[in-house]
Protein backbone atom coordinates (compact mmCIF):
# COMPACT_ATOMS: atom_id res chain seq x y z
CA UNK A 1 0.00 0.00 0.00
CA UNK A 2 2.97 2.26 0.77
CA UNK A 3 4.27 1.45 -2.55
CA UNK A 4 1.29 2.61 -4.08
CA UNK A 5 0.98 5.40 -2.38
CA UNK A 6 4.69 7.08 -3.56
CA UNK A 7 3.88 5.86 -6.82
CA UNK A 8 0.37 7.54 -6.88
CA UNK A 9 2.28 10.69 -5.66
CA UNK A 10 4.78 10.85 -8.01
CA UNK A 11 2.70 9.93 -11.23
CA UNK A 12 -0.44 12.71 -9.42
CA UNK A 13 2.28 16.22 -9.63
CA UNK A 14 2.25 16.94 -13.58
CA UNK A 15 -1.75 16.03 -13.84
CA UNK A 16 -2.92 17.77 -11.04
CA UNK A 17 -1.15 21.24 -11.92
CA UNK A 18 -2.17 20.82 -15.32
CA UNK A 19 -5.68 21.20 -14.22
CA UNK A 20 -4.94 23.23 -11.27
CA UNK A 21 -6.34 26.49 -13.11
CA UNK A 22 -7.88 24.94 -16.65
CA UNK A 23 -11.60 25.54 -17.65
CA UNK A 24 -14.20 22.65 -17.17
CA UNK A 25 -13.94 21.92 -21.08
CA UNK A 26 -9.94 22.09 -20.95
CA UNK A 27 -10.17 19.87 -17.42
CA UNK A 28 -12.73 17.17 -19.44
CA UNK A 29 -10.67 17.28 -22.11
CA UNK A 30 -7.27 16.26 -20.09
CA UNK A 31 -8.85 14.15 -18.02
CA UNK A 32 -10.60 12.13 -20.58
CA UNK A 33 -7.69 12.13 -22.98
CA UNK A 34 -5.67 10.54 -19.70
CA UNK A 35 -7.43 7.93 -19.40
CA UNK A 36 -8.14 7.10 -23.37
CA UNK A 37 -4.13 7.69 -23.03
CA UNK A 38 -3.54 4.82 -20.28
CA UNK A 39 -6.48 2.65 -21.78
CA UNK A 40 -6.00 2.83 -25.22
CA UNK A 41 -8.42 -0.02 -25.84
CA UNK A 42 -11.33 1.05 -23.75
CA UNK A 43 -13.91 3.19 -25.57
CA UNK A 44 -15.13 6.63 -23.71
CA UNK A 45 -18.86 4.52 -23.43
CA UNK A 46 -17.54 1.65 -21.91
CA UNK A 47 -16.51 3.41 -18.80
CA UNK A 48 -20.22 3.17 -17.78
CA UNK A 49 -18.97 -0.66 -16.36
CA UNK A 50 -16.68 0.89 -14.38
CA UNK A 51 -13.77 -1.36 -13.40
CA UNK A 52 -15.58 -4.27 -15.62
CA UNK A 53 -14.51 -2.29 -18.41
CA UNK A 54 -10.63 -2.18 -17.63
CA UNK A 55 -7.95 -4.57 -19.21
CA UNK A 56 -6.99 -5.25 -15.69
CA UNK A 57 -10.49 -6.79 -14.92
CA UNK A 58 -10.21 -9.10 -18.07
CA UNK A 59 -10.04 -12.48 -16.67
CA UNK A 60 -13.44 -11.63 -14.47
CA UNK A 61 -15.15 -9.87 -16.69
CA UNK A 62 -16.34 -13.48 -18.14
CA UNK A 63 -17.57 -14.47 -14.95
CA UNK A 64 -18.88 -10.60 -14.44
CA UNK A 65 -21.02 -10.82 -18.13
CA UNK A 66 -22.38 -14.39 -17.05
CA UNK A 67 -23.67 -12.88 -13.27
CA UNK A 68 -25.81 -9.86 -15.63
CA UNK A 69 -27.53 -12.80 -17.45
CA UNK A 70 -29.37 -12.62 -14.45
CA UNK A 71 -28.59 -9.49 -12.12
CA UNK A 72 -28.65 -9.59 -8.60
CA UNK A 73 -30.42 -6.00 -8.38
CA UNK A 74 -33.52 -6.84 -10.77
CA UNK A 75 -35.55 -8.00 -7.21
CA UNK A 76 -34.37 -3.80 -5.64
CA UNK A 77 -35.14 -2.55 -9.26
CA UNK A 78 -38.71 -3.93 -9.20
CA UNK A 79 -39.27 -3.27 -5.50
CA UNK A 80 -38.62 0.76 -6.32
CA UNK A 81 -40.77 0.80 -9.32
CA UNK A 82 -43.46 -0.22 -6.83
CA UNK A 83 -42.68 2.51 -4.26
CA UNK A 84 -42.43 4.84 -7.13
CA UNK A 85 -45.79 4.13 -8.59
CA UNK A 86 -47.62 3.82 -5.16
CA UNK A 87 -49.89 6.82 -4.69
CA UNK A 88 -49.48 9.46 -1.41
CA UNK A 89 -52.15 10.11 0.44
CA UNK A 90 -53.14 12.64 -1.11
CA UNK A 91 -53.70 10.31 -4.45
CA UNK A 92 -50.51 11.62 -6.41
CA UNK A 93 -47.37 9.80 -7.13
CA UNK A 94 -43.91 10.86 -8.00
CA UNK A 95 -44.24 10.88 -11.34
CA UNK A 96 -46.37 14.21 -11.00
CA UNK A 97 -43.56 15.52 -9.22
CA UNK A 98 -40.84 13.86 -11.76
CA UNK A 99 -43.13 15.74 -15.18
CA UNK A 100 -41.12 18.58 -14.15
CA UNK A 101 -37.96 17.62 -13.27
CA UNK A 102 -34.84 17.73 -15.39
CA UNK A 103 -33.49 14.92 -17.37
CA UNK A 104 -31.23 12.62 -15.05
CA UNK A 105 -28.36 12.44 -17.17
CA UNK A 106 -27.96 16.48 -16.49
CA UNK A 107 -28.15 16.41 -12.99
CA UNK A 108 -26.63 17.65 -10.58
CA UNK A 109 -28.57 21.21 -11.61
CA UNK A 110 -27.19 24.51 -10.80
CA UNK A 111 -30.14 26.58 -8.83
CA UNK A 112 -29.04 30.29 -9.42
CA UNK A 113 -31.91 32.14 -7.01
CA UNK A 114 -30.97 29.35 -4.08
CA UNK A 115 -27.04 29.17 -5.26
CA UNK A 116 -27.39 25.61 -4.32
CA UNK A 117 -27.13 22.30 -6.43
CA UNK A 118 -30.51 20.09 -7.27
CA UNK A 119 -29.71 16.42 -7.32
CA UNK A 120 -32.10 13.35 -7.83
CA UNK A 121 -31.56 12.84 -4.27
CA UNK A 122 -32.94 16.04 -2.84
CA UNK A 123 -35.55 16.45 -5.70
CA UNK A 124 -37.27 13.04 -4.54
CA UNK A 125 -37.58 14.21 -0.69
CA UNK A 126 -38.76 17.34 -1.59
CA UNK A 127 -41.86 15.57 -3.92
CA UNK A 128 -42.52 13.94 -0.50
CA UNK A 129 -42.42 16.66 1.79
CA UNK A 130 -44.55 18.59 -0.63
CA UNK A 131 -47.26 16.23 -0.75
CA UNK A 132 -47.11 15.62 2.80
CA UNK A 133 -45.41 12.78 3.00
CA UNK A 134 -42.17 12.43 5.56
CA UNK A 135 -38.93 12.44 3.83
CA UNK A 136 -37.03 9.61 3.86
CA UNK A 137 -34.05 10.09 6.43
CA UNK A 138 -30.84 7.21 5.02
CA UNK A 139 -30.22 9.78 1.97
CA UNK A 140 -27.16 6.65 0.89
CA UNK A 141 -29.21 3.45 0.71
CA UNK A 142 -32.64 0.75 0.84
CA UNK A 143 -35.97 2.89 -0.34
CA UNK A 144 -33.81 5.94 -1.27
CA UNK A 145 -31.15 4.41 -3.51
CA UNK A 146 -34.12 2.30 -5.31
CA UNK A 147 -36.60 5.53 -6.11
CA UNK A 148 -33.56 7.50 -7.26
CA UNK A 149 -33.27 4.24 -9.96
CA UNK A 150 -36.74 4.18 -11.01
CA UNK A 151 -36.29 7.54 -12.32
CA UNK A 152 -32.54 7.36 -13.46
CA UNK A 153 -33.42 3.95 -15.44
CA UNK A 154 -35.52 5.93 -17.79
CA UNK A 155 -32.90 7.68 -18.97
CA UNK A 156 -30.63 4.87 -19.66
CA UNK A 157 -28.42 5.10 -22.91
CA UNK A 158 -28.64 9.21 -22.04
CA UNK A 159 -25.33 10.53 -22.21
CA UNK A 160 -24.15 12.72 -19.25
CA UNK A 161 -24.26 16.40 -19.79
CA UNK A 162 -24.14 18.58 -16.81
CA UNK A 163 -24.37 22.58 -17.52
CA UNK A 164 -21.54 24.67 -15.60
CA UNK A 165 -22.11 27.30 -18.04
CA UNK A 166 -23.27 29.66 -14.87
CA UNK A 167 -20.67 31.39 -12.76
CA UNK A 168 -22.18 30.15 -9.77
CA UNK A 169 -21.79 26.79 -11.46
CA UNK A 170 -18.26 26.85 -12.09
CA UNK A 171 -17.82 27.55 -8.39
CA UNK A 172 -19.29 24.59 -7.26
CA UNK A 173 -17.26 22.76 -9.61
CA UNK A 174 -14.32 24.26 -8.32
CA UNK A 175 -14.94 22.91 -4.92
CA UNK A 176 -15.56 19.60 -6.15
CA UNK A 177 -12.22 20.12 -8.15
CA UNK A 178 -10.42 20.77 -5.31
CA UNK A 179 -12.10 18.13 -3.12
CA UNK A 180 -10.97 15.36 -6.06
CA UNK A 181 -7.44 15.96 -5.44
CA UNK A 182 -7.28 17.52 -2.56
CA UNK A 183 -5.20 14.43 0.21
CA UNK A 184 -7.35 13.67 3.37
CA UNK A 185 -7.34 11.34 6.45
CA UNK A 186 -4.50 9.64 8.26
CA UNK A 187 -3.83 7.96 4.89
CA UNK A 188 -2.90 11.10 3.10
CA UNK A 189 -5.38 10.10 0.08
CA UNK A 190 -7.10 12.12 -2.39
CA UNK A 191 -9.79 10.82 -5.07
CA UNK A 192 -7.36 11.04 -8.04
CA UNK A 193 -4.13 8.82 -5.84
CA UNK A 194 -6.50 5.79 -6.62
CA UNK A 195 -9.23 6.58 -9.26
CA UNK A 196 -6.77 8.41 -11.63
CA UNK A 197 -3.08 7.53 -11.10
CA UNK A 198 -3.47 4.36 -9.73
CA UNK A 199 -6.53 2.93 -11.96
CA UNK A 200 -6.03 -0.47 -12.97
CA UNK A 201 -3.82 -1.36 -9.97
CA UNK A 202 -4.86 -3.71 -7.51
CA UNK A 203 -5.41 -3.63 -4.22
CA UNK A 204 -6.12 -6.40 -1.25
CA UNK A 205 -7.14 -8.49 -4.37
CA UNK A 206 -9.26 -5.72 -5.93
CA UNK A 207 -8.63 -3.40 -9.24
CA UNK A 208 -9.09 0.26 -8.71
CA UNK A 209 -11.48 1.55 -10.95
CA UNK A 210 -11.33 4.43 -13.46
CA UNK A 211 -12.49 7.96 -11.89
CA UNK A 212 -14.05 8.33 -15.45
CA UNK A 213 -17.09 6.69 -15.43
CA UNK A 214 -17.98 7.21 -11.67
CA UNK A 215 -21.17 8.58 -11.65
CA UNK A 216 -22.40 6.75 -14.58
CA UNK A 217 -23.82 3.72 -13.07
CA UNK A 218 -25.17 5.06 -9.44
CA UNK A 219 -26.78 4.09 -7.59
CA UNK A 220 -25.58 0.58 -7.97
CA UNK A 221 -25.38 -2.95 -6.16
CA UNK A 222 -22.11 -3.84 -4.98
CA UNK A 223 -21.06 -6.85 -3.72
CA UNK A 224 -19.45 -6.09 -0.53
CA UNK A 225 -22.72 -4.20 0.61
CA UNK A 226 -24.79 -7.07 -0.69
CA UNK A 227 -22.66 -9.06 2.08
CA UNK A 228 -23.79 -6.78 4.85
CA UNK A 229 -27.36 -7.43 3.61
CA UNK A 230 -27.56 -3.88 2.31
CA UNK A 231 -26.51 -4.34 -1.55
CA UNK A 232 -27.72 -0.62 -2.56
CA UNK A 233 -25.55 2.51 -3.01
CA UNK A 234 -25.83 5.74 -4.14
CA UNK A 235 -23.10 8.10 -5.07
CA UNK A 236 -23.14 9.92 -1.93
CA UNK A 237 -22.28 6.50 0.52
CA UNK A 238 -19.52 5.38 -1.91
CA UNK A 239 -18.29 8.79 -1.34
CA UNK A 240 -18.89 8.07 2.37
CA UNK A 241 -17.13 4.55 2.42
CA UNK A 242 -14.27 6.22 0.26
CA UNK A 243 -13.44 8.91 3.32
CA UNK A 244 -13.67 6.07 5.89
CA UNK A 245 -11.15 4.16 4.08
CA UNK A 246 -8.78 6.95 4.34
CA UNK A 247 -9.35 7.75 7.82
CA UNK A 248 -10.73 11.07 7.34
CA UNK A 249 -13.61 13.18 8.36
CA UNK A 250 -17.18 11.22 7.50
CA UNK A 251 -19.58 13.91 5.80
CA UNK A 252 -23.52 13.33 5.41
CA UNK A 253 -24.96 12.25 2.11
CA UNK A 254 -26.32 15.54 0.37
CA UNK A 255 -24.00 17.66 2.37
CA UNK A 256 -22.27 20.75 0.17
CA UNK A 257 -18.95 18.97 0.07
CA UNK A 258 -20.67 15.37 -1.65
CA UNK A 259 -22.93 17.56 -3.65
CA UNK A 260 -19.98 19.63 -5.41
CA UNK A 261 -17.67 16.32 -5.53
CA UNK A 262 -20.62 14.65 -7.31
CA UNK A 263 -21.05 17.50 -9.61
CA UNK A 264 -17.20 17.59 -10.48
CA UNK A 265 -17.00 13.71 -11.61
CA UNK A 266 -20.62 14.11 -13.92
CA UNK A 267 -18.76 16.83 -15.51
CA UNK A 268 -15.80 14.92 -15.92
CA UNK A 269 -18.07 11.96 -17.57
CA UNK A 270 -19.29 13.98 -20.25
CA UNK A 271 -20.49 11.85 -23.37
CA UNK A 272 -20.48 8.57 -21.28
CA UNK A 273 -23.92 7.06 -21.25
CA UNK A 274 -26.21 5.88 -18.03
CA UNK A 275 -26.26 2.68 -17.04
CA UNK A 276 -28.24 2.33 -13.81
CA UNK A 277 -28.23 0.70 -11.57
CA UNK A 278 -24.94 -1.36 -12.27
CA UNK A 279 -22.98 -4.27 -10.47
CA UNK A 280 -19.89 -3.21 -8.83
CA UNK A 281 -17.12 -5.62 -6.88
């Protein structure tokens, strides 16, 4: 792990001054052409199977292709469909809420009269509230991470395509910028040591994913959850799992920090299509 760690150091000092001060088109455009650099064989839409899609990952990927014959998630899929098409008490359902709501392959959305961020997340609770229903408190996982599927499934094959066009915009992507690279914890980590300049390595028997691609297949069923009896994930508790692993700070799904970090990789993923939910180790 030490090893990795110099190596992610060393290989992290041209990149990450490169983009230090670039413009979200100049930073896609680097960070993209890394990666089509480093996997030369791995088309910009196939990042949407995150680390299924890496050379690395070849000898599973076999296995991997024979497990979505059959997914493991189709039973949570179906489940949230329900809850999405069950009427409030009031008679309404989300989908009168969701007739009004942006595409999900643009989200997050910059709000300029609130200078906050809308995400699918936030949008859902606030249908509930709004028809008097209680929001739903775990904003990471179970009922959450299924509704925000039922409505990011139907934009499946969508290609990402986040607006940062507003200067209040770019702002938030700057702190999710910074937050990408930016070391943390007891570790000394940042996003970018293992997503970026160590992709493709392995770890304790795993391969580190691609940071391109990230937010293309959230929420998703991963395997070590699906141990702990709680397979589903959004964005926000991978985000979550990713601090604890470097010993640093926890932060609460939805806060400004995980908001602006997701915000930051969907602008990075530009032109790579949805795929949710997906299968992750």
């Amino acid at each position: 792990m030490q090893k990795l760690l110099i190596a992610a150091i060393a290989a992290g000092l041209s990149f990450g001054s490169l983009a230090a001060n670039a413009t979200p088109q100049e930073d896609i455009e680097a960070f993209q052409g890394y990666f089509k650099k480093r996997f030369p064989e791995v088309a910009l839409e196939a990042y949407n199977d995150g680390v299924n899609a890496l050379p690395q990952y070849a000898e599973r990927r076999e296995n991997w292709l024979l497990l979505m014959e059959f997914p493991p998630y189709e039973e949570h899929v179906e489940k949230g469909r329900e809850e999405w098409a069950t009427p409030f008490a009031n008679g309404k359902t989300f989908d009168d809420c969701a007739k009004d709501w942006p595409p999900a392959n643009v989200y997050p959305v910059y709000v300029p009269e609130a200078d906050d961020l809308r995400t699918i997340v936030g949008d859902i609770n606030k249908c509930l509230t709004a028809n008097g229903e209680a929001p739903i408190k775990n904003l990471k996982r179970g009922k959450m991470a299924r509704l925000v599927i039922a409505y990011k499934e139907r934009f499946n094959g969508e290609k990402i395509n986040v607006d940062v066009s507003h200067p209040g915009a770019v702002k938030w992507y700057e702190k999710g910028k910074e937050f990408y690279w930016t070391k943390r914890g007891q570790l000394n980590f940042s996003c970018a040591d293992c997503h970026v300049h160590s992709a493709g390595q392995s770890v304790r028997g795993d391969v580190l994913s691609a940071g391109l691609g990230h937010t293309s297949g959230f929420p998703v069923y991963r395997t070590k959850w699906a141990l702990r009896g709680k397979p589903l994930g959004t964005i926000h508790r991978r985000y979550d799992g990713c601090n604890r692993q470097v010993r640093a700070w926890n932060l609460p799904a939805q806060s400004p920090e995980y908001k602006a970090l997701e915000l930051y990789e969907a602008v990075m993923n530009t032109g790579i299509p949805l795929k949710v939910p997906s299968q992750r180790q």
